[in-house]
Protein backbone atom coordinates (compact mmCIF):
# COMPACT_ATOMS: atom_id res chain seq x y z
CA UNK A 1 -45.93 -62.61 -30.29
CA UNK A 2 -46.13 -59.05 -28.57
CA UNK A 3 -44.77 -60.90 -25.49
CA UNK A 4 -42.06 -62.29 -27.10
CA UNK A 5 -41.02 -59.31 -28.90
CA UNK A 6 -41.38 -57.07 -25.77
CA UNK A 7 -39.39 -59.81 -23.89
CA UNK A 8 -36.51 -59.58 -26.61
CA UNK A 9 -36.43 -55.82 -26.38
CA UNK A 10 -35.84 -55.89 -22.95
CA UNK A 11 -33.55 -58.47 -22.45
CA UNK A 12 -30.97 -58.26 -25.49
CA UNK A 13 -31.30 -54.38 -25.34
CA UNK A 14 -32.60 -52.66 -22.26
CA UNK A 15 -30.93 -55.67 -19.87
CA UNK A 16 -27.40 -54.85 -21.16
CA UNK A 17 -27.39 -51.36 -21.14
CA UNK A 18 -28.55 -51.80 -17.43
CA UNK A 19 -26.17 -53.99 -16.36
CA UNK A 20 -23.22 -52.13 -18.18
CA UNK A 21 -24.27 -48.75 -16.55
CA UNK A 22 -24.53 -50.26 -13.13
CA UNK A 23 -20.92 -51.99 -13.11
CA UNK A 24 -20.04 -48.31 -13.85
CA UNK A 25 -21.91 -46.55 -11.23
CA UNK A 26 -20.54 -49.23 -9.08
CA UNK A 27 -17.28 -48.60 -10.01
CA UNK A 28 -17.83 -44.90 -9.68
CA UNK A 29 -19.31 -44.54 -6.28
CA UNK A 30 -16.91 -47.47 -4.71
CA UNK A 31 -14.03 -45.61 -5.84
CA UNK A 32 -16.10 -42.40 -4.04
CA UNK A 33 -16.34 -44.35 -1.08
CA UNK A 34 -12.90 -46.44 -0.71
CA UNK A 35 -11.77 -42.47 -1.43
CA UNK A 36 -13.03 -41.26 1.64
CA UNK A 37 -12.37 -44.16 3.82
CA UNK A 38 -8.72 -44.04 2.99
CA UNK A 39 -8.44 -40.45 2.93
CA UNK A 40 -7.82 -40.52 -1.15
CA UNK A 41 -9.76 -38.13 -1.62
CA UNK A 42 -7.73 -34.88 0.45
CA UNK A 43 -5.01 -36.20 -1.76
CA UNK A 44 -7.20 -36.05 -5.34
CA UNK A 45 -8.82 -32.50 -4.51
CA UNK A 46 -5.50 -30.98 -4.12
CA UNK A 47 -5.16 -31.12 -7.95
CA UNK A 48 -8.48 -30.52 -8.29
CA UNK A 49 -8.47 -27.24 -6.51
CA UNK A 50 -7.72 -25.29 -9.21
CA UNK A 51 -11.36 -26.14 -10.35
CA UNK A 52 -13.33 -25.66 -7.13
CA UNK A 53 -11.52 -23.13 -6.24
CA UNK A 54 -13.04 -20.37 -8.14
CA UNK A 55 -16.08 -22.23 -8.92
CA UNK A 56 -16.40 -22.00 -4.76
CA UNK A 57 -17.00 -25.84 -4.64
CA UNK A 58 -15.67 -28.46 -2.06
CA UNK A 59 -12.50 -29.58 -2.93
CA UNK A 60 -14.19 -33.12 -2.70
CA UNK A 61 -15.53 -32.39 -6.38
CA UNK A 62 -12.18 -32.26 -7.90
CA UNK A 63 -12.12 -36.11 -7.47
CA UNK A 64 -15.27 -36.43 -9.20
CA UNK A 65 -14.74 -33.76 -11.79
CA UNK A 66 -11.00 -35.44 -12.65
CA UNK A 67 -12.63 -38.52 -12.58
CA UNK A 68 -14.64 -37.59 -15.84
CA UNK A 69 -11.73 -37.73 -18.49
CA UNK A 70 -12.04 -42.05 -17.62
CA UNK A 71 -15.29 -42.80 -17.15
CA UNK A 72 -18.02 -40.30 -17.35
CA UNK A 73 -20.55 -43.08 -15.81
CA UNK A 74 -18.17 -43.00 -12.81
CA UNK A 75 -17.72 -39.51 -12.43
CA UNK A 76 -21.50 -38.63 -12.28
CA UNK A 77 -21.74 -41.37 -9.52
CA UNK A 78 -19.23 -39.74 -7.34
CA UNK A 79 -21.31 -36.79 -7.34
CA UNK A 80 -24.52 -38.31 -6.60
CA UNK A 81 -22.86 -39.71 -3.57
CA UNK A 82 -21.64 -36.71 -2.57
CA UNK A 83 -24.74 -34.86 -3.33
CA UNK A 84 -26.78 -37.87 -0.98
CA UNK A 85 -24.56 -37.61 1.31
CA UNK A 86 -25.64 -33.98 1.84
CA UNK A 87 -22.21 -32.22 0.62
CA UNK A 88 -23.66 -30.72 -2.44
CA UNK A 89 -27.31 -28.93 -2.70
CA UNK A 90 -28.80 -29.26 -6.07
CA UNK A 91 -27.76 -25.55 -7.06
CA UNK A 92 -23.72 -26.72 -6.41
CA UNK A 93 -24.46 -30.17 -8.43
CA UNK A 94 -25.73 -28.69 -11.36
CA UNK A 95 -22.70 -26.33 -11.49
CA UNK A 96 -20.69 -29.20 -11.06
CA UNK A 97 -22.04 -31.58 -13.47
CA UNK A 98 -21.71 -28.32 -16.31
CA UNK A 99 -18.12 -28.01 -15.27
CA UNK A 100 -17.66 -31.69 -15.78
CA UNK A 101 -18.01 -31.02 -19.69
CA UNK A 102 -14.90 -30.53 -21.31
CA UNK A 103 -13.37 -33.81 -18.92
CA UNK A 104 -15.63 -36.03 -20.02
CA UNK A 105 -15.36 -34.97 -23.66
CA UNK A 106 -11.21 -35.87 -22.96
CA UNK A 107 -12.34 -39.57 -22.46
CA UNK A 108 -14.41 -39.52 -25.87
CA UNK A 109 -10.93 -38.15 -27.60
CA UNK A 110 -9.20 -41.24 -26.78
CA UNK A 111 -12.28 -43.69 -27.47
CA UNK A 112 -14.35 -42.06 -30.17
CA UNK A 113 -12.83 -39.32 -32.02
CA UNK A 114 -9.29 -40.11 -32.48
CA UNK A 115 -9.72 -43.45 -33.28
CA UNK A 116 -12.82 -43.41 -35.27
CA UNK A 117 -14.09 -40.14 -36.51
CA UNK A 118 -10.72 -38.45 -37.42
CA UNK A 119 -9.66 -41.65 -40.02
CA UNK A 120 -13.18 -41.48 -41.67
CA UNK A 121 -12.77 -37.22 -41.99
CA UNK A 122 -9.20 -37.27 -42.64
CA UNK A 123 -6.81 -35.61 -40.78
CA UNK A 124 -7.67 -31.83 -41.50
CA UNK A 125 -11.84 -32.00 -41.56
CA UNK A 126 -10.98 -34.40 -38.53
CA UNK A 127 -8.81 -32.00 -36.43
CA UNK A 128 -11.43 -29.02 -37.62
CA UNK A 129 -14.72 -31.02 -36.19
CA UNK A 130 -12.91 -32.11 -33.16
CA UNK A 131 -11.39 -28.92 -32.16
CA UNK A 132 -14.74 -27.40 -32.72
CA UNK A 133 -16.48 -30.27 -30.29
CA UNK A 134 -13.51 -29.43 -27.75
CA UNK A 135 -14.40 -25.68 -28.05
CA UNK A 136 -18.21 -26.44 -27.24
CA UNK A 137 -17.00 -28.70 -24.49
CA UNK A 138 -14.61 -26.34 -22.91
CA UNK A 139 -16.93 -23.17 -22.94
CA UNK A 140 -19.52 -25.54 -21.55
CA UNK A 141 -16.72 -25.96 -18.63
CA UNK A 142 -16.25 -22.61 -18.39
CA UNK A 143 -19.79 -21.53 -17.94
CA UNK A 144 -19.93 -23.81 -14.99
CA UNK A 145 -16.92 -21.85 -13.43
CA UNK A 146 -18.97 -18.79 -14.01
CA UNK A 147 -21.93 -19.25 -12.68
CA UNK A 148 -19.71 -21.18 -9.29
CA UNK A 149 -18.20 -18.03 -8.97
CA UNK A 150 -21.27 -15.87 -8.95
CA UNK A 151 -23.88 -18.44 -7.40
CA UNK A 152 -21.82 -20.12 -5.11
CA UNK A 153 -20.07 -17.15 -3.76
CA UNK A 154 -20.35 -17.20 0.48
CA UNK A 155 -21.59 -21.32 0.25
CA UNK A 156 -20.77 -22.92 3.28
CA UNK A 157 -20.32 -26.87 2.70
CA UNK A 158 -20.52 -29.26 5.13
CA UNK A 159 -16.65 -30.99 5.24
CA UNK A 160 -18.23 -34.08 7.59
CA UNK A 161 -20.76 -34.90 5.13
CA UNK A 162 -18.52 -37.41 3.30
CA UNK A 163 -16.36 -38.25 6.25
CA UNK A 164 -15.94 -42.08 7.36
CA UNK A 165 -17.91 -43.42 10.32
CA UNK A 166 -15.72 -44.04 13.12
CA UNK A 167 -17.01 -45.87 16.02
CA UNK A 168 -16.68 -44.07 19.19
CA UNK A 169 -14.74 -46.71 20.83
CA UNK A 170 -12.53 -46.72 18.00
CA UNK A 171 -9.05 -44.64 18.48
CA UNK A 172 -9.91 -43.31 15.02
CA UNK A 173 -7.61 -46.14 12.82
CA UNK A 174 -9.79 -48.61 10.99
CA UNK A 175 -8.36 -52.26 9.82
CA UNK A 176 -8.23 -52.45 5.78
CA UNK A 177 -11.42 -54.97 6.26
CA UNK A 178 -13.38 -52.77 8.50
CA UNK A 179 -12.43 -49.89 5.67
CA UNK A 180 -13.60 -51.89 2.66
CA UNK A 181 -16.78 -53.34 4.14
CA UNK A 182 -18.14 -49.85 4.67
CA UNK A 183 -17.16 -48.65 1.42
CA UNK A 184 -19.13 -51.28 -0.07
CA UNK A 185 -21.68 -51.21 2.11
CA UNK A 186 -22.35 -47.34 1.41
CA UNK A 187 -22.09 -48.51 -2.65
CA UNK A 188 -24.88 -51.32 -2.14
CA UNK A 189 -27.16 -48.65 -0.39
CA UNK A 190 -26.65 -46.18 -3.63
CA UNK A 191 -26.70 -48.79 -6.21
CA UNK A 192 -29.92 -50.42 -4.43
CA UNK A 193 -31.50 -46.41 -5.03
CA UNK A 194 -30.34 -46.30 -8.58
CA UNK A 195 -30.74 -49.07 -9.89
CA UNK A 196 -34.82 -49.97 -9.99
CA UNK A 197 -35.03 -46.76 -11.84
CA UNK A 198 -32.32 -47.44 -14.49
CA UNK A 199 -34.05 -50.64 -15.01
CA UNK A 200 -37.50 -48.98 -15.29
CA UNK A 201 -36.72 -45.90 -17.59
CA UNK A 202 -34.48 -47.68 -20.10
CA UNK A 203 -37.42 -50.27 -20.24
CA UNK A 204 -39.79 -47.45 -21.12
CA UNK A 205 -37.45 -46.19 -23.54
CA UNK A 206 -35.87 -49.12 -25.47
CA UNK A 207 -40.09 -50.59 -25.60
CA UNK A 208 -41.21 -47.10 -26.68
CA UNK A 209 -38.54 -47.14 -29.54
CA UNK A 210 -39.02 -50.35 -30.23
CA UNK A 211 -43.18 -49.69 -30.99
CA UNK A 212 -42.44 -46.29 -32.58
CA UNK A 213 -44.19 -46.79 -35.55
CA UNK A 214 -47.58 -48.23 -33.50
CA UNK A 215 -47.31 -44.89 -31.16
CA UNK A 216 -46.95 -42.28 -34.74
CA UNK A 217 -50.31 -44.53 -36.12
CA UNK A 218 -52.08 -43.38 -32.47
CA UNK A 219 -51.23 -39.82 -33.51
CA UNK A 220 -52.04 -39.72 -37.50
CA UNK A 221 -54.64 -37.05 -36.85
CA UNK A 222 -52.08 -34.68 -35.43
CA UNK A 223 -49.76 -35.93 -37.73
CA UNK A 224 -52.15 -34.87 -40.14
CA UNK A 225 -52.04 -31.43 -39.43
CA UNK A 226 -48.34 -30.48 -39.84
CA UNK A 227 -48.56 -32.84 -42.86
CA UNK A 228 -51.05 -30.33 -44.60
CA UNK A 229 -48.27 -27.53 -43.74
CA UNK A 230 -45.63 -29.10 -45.49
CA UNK A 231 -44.11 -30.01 -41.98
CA UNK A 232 -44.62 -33.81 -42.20
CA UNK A 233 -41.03 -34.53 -44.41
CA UNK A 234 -38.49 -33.40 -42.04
CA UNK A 235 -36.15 -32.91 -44.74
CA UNK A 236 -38.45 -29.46 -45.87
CA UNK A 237 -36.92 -28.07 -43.10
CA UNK A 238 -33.48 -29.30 -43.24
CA UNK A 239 -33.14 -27.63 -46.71
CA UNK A 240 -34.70 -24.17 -45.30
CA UNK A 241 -31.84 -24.51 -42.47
CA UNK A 242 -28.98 -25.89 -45.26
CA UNK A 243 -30.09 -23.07 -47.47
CA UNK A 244 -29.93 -20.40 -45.08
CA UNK A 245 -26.01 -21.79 -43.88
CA UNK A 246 -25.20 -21.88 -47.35
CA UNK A 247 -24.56 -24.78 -47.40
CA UNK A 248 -25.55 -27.32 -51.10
CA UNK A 249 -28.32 -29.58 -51.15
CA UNK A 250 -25.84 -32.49 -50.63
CA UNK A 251 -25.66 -31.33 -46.95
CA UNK A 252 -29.66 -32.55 -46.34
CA UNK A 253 -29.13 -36.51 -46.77
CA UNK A 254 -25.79 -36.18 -44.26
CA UNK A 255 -27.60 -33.99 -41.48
CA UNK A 256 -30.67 -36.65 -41.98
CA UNK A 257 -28.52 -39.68 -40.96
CA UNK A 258 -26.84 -37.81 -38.38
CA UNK A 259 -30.06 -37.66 -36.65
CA UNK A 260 -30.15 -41.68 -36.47
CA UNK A 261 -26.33 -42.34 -36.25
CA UNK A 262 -23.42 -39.39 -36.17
CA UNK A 263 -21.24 -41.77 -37.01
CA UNK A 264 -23.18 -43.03 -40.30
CA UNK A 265 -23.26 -39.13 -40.70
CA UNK A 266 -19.39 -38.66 -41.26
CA UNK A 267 -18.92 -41.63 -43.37
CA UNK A 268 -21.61 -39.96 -45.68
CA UNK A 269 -20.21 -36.80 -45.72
CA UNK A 270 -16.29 -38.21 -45.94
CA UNK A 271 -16.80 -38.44 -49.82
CA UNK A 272 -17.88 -35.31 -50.52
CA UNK A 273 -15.13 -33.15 -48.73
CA UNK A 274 -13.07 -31.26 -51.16
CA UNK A 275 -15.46 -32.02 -54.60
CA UNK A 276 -18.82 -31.17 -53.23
CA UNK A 277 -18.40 -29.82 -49.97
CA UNK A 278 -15.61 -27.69 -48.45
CA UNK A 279 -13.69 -28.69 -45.22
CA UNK A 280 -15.20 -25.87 -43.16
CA UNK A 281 -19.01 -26.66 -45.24
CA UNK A 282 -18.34 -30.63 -43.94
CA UNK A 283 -17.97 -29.13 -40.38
CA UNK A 284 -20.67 -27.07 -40.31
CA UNK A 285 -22.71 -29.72 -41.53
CA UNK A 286 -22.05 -32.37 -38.86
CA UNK A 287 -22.15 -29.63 -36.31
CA UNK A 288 -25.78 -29.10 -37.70
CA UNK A 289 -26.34 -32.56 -38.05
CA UNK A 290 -25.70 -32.72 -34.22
CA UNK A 291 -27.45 -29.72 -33.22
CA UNK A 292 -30.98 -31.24 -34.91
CA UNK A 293 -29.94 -34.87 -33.17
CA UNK A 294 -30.08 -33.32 -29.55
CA UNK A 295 -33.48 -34.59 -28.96
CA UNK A 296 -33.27 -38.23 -30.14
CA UNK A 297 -29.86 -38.34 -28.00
CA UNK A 298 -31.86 -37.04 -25.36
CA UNK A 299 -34.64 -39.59 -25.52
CA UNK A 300 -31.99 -42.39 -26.51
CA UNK A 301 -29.35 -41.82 -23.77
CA UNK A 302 -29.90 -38.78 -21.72
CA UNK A 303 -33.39 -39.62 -20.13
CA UNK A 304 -32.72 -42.82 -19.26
CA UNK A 305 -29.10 -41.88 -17.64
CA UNK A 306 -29.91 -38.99 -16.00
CA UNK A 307 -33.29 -40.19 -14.58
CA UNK A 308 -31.96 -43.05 -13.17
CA UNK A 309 -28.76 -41.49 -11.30
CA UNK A 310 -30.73 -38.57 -9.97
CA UNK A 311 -34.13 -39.46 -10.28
CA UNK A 312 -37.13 -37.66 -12.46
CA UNK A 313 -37.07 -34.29 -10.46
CA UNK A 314 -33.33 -33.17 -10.76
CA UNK A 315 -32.25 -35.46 -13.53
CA UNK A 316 -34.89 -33.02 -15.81
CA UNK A 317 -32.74 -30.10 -14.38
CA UNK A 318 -29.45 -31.89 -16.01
CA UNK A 319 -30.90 -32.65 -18.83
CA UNK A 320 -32.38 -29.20 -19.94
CA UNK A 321 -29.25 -27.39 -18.33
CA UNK A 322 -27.24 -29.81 -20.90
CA UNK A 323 -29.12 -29.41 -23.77
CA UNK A 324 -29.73 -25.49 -23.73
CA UNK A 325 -25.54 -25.31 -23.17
CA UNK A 326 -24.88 -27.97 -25.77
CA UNK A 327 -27.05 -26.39 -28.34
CA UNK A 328 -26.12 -22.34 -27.48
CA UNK A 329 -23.12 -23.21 -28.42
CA UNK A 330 -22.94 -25.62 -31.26
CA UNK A 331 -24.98 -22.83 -32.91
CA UNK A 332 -22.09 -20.62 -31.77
CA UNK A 333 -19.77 -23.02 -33.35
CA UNK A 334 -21.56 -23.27 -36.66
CA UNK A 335 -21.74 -19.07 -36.78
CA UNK A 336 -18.31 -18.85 -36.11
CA UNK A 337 -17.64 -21.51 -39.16
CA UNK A 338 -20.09 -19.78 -41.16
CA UNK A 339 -18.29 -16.08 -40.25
CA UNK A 340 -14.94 -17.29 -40.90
């Protein structure tokens, strides 16, 4: 039975997710590499200039940064083909992945929150949550063109890194097959790095979440601990947090299923806009229904993503230079809500 079960967790849920984030790293990095062979990307980073510019990256990272607003999957896998290929150092990458922010939040506008979240909200709570999620996105963006500026200032990049292989013999023109064969032969090499350790992590992760309850049993004596503390219910401390926002004790039960689903989260909080909970109180509490759902989201979908584009070393870098931005500044979002 435990064979089974571990064999349906990993084939109707960590086998998809696999094979839908690799089509989209393929995409990503082929479009990185068909880019370069065909000179796209010159073209690309002229627009995207005005970002590398002053964050004193290549102009190469404009492609990858513009890239973000239609598929954040393919976006992150231009840069770790740049940053293989040697044009980026992990200092630069990290900049550039926090700059990619607010571009990827543009795709989730047009898939996620216009379509979904602002009917269940209704237009004004809608507007108010998104604009709020677009002003955590774009100071996200804008600490990345910061800390380019000051970190990156003087950074010599290497402008051959990325540059097509041209035969010697070759009078530098390459036939449209010659072009596409090593554009996907460059892909195959970065997908055949990537993709053993998607495969691996989300396995980890989809059988750990899958035999949560057997792993808490393991830890009952621990468990046992915080329980004599009080700390065992998590919603004791969602009421210390909703009491100290001001917010009612309605707020608790929609912050509690935003942990598990922030979707589930506005559909439970949707009824009680304008009787028991004011617009700006229904913002605030999704944005702190977010804020405590950072770490499952990190387990869930960070980890796994991260770890398997970059690897365990840097990926942890992304991931807790993501986090600490995303929650800085929900909680700056939430005091400005509560101020105003």
């Amino acid at each position: 039975m435990i064979v089974q079960s571990l064999l349906t967790v990993l084939l109707e849920e960590a086998l998809p997710r696999v094979v839908t984030i690799t089509l989209l790293i393929g995409v990503g990095v082929g479009l990185a590499n068909l880019a370069v062979e065909y000179g796209l990307v010159e073209l690309v980073a002229r627009v995207g200039r005005y970002l590398t510019e002053p964050a004193n990256l290549p102009p190469e990272v404009g492609t990858a940064v513009l890239t973000n607003a239609v598929s954040v999957t393919a976006g992150y896998g231009m840069l770790a083909e740049f940053r293989e290929e040697g044009l980026l150092d992990d200092r630069a990458t990290l900049i550039a992945v926090v700059i990619n922010t607010f571009f990827g939040f543009i795709q989730h506008i047009f898939t996620y929150y216009g379509p979904v979240l602002v009917p269940i909200l209704g237009l004004q709570v809608g507007l108010m949550y998104v604009g709020a999620r677009a002003g955590i996105s774009l100071a996200i963006t804008l600490v990345g063109l910061l800390a380019g500026a000051v970190l990156l200032r003087g950074t010599d990049y290497d402008g051959n890194a990325i540059e097509p292989d041209i035969p010697d013999e070759d009078d530098g023109s390459q036939t449209t097959r010659e072009k596409l064969s090593a554009a996907g032969q460059s892909t195959y090499e970065r997908l055949r790095s990537i993709v053993p350790r998607l495969a691996i992590v989300y396995s980890l992760v989809f059988v750990a979440l899958e035999y949560s309850d057997q792993i808490l049993e393991s830890v009952d004596p621990v468990l046992a601990v915080f329980a004599s503390v009080g700390l065992d219910d998590p919603g004791v401390v969602l009421e210390s947090v909703a009491g100290l926002l001001g917010l009612p004790g309605a707020a608790v039960p929609v912050i509690l299923v935003s942990l598990v689903d922030p979707t589930t989260g506005a559909i439970t909080v949707a009824p009680m806009i304008g009787d028991v909970l004011t617009p700006p109180e229904a913002v605030i509490t999704l944005l702190v229904g977010s804020l405590v759902s950072l770490t499952i989201g990190t387990v869930k979908r960070s980890i796994p993503f991260q770890f398997g584009i970059w690897g365990a070393s840097f990926g942890t870098k992304v991931i807790v230079v993501n986090v600490c931005l995303k929650a800085v500044f929900i909680l700056v979002a939430i005091g400005v809500f509560f101020v105003a």
